[in-house]
Structure formats: structure tokens, C-alpha cells
PDB file of N, CA and C in Angstrom:
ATOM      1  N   UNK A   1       2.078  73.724 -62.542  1.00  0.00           N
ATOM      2  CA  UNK A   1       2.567  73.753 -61.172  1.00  0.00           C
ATOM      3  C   UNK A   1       2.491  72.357 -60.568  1.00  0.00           C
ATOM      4  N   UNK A   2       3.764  71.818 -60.257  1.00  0.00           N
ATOM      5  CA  UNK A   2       3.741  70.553 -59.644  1.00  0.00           C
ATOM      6  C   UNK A   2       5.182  70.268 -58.777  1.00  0.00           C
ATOM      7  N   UNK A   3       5.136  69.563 -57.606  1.00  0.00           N
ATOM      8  CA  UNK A   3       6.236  69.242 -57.222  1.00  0.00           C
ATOM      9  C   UNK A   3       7.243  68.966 -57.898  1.00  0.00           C
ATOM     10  N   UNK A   4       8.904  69.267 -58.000  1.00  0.00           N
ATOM     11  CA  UNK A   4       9.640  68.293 -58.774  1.00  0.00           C
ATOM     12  C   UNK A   4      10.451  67.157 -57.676  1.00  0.00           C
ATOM     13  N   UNK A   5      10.630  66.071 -58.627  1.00  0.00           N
ATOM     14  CA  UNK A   5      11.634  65.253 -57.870  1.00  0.00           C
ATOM     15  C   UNK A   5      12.033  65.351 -56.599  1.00  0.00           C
ATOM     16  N   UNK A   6      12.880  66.710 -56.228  1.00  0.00           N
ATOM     17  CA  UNK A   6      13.224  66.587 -55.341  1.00  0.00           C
ATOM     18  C   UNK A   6      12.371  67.176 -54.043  1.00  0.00           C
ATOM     19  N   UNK A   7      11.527  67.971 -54.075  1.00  0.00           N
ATOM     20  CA  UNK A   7      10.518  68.392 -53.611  1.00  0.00           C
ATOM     21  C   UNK A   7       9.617  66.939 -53.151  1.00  0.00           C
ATOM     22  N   UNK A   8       9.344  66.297 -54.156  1.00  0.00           N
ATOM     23  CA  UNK A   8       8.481  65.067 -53.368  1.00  0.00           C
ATOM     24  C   UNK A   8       9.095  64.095 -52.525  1.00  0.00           C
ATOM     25  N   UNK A   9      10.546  64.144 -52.787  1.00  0.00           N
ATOM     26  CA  UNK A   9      11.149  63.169 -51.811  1.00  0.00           C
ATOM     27  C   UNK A   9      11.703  63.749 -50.368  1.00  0.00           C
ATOM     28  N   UNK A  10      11.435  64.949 -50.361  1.00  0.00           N
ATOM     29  CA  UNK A  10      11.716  66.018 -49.268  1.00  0.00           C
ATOM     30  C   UNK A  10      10.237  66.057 -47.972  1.00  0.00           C
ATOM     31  N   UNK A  11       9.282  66.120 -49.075  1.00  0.00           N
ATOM     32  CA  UNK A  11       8.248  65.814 -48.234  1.00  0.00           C
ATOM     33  C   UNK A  11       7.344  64.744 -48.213  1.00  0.00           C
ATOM     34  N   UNK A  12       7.960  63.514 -48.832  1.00  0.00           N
ATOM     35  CA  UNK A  12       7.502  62.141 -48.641  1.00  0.00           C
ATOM     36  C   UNK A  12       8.331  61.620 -46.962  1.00  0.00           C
ATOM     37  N   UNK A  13       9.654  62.544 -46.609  1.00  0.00           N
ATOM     38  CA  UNK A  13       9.776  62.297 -45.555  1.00  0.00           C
ATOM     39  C   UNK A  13       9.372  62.975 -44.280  1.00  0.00           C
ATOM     40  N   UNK A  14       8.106  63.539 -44.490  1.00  0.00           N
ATOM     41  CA  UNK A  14       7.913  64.922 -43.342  1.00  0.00           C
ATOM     42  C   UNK A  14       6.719  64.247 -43.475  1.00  0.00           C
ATOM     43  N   UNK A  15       5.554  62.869 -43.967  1.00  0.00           N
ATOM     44  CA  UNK A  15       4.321  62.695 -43.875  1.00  0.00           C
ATOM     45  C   UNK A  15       4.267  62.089 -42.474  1.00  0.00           C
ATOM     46  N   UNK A  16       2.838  61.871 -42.204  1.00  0.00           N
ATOM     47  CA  UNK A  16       2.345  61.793 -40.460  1.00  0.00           C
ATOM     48  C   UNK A  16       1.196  60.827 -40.806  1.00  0.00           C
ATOM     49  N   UNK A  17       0.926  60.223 -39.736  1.00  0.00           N
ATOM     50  CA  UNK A  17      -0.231  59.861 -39.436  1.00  0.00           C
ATOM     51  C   UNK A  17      -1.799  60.549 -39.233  1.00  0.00           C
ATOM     52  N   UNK A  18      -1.362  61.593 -38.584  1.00  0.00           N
ATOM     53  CA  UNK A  18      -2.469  62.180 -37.949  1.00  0.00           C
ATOM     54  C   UNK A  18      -2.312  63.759 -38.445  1.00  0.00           C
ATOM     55  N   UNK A  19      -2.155  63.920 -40.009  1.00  0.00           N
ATOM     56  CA  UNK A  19      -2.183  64.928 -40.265  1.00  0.00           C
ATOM     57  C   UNK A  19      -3.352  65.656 -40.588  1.00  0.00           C
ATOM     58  N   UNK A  20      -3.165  66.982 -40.704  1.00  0.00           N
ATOM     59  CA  UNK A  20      -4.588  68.083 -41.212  1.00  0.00           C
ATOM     60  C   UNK A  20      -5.142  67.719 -42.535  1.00  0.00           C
ATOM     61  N   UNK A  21      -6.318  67.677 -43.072  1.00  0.00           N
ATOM     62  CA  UNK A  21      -6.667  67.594 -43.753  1.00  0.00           C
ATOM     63  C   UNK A  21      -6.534  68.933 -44.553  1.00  0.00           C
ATOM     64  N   UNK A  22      -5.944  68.465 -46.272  1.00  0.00           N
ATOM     65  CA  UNK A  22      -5.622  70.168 -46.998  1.00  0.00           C
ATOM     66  C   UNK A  22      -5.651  69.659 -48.308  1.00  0.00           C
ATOM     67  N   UNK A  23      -6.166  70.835 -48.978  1.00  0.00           N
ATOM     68  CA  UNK A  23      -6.486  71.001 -50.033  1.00  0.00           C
ATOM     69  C   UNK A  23      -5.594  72.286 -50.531  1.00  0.00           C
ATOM     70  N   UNK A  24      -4.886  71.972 -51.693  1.00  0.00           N
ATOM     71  CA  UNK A  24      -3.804  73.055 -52.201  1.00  0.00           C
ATOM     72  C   UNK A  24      -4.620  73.577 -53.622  1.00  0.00           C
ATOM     73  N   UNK A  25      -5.567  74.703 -53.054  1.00  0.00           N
ATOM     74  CA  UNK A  25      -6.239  75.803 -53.882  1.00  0.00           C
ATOM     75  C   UNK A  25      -5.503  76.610 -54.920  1.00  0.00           C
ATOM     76  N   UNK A  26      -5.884  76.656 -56.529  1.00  0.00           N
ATOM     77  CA  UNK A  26      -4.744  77.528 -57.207  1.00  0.00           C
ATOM     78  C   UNK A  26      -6.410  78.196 -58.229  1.00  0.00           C
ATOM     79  N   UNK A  27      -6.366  79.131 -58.154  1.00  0.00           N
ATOM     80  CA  UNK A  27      -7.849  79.989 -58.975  1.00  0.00           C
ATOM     81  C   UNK A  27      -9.413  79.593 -58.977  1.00  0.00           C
ATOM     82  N   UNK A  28      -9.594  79.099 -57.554  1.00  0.00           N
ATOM     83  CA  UNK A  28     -10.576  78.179 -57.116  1.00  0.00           C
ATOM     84  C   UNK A  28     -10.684  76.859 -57.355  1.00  0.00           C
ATOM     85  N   UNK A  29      -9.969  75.931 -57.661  1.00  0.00           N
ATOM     86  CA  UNK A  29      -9.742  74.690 -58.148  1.00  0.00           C
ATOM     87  C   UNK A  29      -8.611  73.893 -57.705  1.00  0.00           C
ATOM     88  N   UNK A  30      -8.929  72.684 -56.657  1.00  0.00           N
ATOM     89  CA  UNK A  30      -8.098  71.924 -55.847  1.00  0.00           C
ATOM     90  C   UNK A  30      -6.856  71.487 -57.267  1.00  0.00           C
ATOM     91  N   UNK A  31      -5.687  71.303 -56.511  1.00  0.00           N
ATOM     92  CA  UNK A  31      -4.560  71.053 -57.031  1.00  0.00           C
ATOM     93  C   UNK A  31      -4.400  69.809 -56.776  1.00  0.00           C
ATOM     94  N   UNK A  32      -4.056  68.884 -57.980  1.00  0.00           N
ATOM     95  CA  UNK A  32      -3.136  67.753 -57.812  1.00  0.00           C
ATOM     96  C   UNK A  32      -1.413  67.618 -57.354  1.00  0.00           C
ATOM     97  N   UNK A  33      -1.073  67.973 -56.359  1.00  0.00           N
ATOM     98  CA  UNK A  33       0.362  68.808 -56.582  1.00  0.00           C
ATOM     99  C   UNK A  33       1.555  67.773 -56.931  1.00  0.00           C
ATOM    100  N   UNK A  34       1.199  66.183 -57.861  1.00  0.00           N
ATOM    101  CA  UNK A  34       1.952  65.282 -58.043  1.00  0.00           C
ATOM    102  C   UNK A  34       1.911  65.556 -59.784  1.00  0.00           C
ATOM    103  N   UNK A  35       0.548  65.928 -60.618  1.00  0.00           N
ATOM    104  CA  UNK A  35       0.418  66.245 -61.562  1.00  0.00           C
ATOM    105  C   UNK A  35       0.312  67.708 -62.211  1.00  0.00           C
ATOM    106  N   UNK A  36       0.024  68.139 -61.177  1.00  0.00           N
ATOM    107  CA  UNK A  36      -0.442  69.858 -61.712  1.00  0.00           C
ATOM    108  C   UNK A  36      -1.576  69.635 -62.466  1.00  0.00           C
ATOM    109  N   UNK A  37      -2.243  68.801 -62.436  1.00  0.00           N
ATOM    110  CA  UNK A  37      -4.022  68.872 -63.137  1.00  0.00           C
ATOM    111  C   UNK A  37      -4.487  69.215 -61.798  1.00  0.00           C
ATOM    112  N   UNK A  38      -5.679  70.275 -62.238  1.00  0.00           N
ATOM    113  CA  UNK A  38      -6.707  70.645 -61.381  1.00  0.00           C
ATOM    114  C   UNK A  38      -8.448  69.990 -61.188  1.00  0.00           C
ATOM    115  N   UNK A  39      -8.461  70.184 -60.720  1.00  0.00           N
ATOM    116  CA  UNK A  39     -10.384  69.655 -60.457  1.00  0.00           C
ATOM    117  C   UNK A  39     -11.104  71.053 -61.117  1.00  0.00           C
ATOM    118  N   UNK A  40     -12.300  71.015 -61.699  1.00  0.00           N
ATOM    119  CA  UNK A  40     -12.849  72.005 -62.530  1.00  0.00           C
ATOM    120  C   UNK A  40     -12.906  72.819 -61.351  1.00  0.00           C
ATOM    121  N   UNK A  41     -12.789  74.395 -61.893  1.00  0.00           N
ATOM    122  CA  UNK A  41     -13.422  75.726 -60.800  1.00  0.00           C
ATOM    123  C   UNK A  41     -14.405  75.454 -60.223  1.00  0.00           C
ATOM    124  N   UNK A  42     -14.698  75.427 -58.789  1.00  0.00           N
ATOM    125  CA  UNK A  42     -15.636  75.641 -58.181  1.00  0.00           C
ATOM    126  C   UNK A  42     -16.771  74.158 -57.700  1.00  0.00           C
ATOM    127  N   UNK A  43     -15.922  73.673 -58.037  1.00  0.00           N
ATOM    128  CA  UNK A  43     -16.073  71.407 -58.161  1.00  0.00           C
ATOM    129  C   UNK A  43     -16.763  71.529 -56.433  1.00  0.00           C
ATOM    130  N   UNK A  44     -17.886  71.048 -56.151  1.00  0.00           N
ATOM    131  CA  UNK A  44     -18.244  70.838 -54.795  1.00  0.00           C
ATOM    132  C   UNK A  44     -16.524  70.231 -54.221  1.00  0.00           C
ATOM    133  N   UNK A  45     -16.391  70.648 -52.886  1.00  0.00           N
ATOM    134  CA  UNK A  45     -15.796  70.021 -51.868  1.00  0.00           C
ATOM    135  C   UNK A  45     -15.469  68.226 -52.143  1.00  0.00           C
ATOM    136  N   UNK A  46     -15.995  67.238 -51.767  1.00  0.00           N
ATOM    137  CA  UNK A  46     -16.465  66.401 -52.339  1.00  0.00           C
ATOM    138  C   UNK A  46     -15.507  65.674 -53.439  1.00  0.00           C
ATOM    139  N   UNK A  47     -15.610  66.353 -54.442  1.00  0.00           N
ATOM    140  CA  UNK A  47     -15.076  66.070 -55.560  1.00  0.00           C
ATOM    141  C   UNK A  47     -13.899  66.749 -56.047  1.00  0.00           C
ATOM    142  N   UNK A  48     -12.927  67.454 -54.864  1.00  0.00           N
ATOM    143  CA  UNK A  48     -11.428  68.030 -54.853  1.00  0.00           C
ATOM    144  C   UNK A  48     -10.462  67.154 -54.419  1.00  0.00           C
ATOM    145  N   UNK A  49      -9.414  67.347 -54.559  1.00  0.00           N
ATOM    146  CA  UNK A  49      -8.263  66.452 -54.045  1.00  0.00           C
ATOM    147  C   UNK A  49      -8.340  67.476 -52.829  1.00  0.00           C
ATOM    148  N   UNK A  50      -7.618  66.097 -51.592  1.00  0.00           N
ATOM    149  CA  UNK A  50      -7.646  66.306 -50.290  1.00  0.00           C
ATOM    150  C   UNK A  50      -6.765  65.418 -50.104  1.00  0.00           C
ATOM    151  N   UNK A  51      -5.631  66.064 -49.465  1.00  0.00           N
ATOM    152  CA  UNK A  51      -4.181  64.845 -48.676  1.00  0.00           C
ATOM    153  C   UNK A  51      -4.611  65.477 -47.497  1.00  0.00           C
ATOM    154  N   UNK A  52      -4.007  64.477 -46.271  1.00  0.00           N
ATOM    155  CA  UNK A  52      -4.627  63.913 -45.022  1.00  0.00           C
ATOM    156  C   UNK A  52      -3.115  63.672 -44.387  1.00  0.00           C
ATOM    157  N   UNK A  53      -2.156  63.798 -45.070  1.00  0.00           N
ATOM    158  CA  UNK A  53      -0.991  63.139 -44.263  1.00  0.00           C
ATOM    159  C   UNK A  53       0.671  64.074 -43.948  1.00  0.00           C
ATOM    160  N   UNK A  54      -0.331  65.012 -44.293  1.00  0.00           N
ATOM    161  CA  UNK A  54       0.763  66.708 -44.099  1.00  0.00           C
ATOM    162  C   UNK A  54       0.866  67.297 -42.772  1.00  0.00           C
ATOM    163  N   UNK A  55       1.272  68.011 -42.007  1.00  0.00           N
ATOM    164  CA  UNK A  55       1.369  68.769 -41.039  1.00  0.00           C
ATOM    165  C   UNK A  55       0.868  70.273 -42.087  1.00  0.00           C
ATOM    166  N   UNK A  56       0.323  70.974 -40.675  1.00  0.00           N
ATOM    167  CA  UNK A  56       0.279  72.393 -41.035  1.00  0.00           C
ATOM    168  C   UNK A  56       1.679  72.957 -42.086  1.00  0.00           C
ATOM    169  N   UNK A  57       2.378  72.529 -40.945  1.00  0.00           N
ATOM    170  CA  UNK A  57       4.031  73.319 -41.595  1.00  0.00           C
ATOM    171  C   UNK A  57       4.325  73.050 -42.939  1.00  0.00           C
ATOM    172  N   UNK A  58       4.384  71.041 -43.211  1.00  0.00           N
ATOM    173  CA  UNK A  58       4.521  70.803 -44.306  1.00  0.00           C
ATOM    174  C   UNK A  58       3.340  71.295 -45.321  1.00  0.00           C
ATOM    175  N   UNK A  59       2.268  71.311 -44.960  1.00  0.00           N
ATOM    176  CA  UNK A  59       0.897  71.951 -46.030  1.00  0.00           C
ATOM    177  C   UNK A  59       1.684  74.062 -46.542  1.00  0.00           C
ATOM    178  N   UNK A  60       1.966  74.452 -45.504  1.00  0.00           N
ATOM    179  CA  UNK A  60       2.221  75.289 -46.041  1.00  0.00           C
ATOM    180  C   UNK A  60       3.636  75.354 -46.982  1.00  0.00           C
ATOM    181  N   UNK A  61       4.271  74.675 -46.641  1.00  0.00           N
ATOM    182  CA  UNK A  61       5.352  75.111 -47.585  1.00  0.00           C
ATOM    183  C   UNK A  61       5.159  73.995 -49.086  1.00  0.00           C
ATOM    184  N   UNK A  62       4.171  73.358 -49.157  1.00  0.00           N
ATOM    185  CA  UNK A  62       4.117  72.593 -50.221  1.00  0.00           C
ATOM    186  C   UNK A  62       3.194  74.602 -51.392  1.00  0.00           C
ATOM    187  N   UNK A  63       2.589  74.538 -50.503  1.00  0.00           N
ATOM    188  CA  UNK A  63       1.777  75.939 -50.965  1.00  0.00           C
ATOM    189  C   UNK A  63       2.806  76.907 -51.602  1.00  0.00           C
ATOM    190  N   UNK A  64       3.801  77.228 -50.658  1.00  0.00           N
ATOM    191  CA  UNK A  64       4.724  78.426 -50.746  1.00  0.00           C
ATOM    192  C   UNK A  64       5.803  78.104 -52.197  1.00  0.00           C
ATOM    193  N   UNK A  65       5.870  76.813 -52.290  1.00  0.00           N
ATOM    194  CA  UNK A  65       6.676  76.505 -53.385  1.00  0.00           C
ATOM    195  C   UNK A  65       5.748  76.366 -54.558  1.00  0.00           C
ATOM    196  N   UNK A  66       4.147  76.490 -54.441  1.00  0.00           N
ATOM    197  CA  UNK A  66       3.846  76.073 -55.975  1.00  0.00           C
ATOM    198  C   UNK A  66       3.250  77.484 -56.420  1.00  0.00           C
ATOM    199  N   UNK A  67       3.026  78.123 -54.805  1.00  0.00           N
ATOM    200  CA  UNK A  67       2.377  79.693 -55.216  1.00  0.00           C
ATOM    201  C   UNK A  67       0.643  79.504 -55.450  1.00  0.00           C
ATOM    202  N   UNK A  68       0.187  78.432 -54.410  1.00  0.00           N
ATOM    203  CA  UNK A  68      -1.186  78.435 -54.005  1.00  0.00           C
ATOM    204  C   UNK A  68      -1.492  78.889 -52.748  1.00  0.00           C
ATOM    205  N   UNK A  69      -2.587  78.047 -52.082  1.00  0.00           N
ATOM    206  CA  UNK A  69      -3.249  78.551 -50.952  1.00  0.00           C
ATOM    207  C   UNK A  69      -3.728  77.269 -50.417  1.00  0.00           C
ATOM    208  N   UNK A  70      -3.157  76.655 -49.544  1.00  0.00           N
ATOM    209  CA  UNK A  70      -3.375  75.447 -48.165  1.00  0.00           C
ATOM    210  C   UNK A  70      -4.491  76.099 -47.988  1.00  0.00           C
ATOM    211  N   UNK A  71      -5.701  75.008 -48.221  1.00  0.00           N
ATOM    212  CA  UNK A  71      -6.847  75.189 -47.502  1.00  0.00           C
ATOM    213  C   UNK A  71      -7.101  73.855 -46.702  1.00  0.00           C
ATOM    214  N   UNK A  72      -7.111  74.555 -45.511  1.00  0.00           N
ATOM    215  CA  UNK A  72      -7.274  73.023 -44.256  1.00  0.00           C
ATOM    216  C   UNK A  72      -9.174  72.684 -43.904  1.00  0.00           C
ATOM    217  N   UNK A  73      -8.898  71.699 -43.792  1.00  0.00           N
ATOM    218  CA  UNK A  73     -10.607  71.100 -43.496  1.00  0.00           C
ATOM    219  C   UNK A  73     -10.064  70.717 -41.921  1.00  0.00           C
ATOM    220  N   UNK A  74     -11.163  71.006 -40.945  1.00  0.00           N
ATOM    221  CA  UNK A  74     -10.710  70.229 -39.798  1.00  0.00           C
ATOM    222  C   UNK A  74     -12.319  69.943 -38.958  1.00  0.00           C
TER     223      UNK A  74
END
């Protein structure tokens, strides 16, 4: 599970400054959603991938297309 092509250039133009902090969850294990490698199950917080430069809206539909779960830190 990973963005394709056109997917990243779709939402390379929807990034922000002052976005939510999110983590794209797939079987307990943060998602890389540029590689589709994961962080081991259950990896402290800490040690997950976390993008910072999404909107809610855009966090969820990055989710809805890979078939995870936007988890926001705030």
C-alpha cells in the first residue's frame, strides 16, 4: 500500500503549514505512505512515521485511498 504517482502529486499540492499532526495506521503499525514499509507492530509512538503538513481533509483521504486509519496527534 502506497501512494501512486498521481496521488502524490495531487496531494503534494493540498500541503499546509500548520497542519495536524497524523499518522496513517494499517494493523497497528505506522505507514510510510511514499514506500508502503511499515514501522514494526506496536513500535512506541516515538519511533512511527508522523507527517505534520496535511489537513484533516487531506489526512483522511490519503487514508481512504490506501484503506488505513488517520491517526491525528494534537
Amino acid at each position: 500500500m502506497k501512494l501512486t504517482t498521481v496521488q502524490v502529486g495531487e496531494v503534494s499540492q493540498e500541503l499546509i503549514t500548520d497542519g495536524v499532526p497524523v499518522r496513517f495506521m494499517c494493523c497497528g503499525a505506522s505507514l510510510d505512505i511514499l514506500t508502503g514499509e511499515t514501522t514494526k507492530r506496536g513500535a512506541n509512538v516515538m519511533n512511527q512515521i508522523v507527517y505534520w503538513n496535511f489537513s484533516r481533509k487531506t489526512a483522511q483521504k490519503i487514508a481512504g485511498w490506501l484503506g488505513v486509519r488517520a491517526a491525528f496527534s494534537e
